[in-house]
Protein backbone atom coordinates (compact mmCIF):
# COMPACT_ATOMS: atom_id res chain seq x y z
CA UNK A 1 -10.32 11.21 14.78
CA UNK A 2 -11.54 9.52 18.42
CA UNK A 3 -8.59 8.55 20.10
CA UNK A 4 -9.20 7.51 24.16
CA UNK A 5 -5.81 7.53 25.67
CA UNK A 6 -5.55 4.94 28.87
CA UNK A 7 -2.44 3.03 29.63
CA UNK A 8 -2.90 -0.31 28.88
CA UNK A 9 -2.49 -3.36 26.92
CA UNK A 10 -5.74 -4.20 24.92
CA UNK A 11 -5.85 -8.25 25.12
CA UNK A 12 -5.26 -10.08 21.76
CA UNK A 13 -8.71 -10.44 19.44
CA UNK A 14 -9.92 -13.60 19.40
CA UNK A 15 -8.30 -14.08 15.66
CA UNK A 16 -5.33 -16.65 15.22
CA UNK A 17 -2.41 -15.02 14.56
CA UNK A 18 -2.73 -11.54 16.36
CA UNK A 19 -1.30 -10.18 19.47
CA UNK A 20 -2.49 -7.81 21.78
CA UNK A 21 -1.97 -4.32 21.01
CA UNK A 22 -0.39 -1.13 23.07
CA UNK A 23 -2.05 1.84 23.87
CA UNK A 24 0.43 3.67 20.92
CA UNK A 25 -0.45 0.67 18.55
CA UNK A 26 -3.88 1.32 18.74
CA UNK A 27 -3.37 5.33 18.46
CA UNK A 28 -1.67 4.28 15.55
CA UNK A 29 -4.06 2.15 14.00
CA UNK A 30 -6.84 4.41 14.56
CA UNK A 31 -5.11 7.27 12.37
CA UNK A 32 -4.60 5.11 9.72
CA UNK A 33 -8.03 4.31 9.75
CA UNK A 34 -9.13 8.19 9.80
CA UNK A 35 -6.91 8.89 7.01
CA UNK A 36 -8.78 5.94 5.21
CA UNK A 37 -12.24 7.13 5.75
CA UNK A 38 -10.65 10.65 4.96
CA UNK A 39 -9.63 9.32 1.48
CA UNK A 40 -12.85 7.53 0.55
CA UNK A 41 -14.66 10.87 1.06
CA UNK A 42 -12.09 12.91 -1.41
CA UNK A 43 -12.49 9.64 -4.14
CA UNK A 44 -16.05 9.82 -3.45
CA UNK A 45 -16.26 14.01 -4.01
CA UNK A 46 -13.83 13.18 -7.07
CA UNK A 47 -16.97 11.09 -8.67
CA UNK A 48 -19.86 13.74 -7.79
CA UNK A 49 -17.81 16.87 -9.13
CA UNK A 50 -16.53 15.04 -12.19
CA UNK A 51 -20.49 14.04 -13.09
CA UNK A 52 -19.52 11.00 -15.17
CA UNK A 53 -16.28 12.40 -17.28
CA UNK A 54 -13.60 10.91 -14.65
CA UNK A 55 -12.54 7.40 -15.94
CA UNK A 56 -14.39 4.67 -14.00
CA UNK A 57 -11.90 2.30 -14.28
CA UNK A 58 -9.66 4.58 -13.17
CA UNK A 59 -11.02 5.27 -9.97
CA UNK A 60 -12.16 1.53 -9.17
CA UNK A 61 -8.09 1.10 -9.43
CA UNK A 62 -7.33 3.72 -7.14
CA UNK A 63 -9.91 3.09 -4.93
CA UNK A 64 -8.81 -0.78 -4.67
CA UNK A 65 -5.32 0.22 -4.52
CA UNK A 66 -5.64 2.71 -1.89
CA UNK A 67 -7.70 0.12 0.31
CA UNK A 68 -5.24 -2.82 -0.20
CA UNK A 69 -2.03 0.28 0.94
CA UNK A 70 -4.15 1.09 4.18
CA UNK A 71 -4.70 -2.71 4.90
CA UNK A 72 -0.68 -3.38 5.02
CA UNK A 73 0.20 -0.30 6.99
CA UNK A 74 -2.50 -2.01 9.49
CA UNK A 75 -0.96 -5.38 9.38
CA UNK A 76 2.26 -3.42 9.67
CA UNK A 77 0.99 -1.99 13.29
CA UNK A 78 -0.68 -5.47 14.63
CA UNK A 79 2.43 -7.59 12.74
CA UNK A 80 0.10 -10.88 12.55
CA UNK A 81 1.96 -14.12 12.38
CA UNK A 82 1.19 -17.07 11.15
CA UNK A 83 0.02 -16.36 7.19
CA UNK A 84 1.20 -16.05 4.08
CA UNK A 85 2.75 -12.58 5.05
CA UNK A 86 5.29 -14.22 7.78
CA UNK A 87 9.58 -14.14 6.55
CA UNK A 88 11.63 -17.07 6.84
């Protein structure tokens, strides 16, 4: 994981509906991220070692479950506004 520590604000991307970020918001993010690339490459070795006898299906579930689980704890850390995920 690349993490480059300053202490600042990093301004708001030009997206509606997202803030700008801390420096331990970003430190944040960016583990989340490593643990998802981190996870693709264990589904990935899952596939080579199993040579065809692991379910497909199986892993195309995991696989799109595990990427839809790292995309909320992401929105959990920038807390966009403004969509479908907002509370009364």
């Amino acid at each position: 994981m690349i993490a480059i520590k300053t202490n600042h604000d990093y301004p708001a991307p030009p997206v509606t509906g997202y803030s700008s970020l801390n420096q331990a918001q970003v430190d944040l993010m960016n583990r989340i991220k490593a643990l998802e690339g981190e996870i693709a490459t264990v589904l990935s070795a899952m596939l080579v070692q199993a040579q065809g006898t692991a379910d497909a299906r199986w892993m195309d579930l995991a696989r799109d479950h595990l990427e839809t689980g790292f995309m909320y704890a992401c929105k959990a850390v920038a807390q966009p506004k403004g969509g479908l995920g907002d509370r009364p």
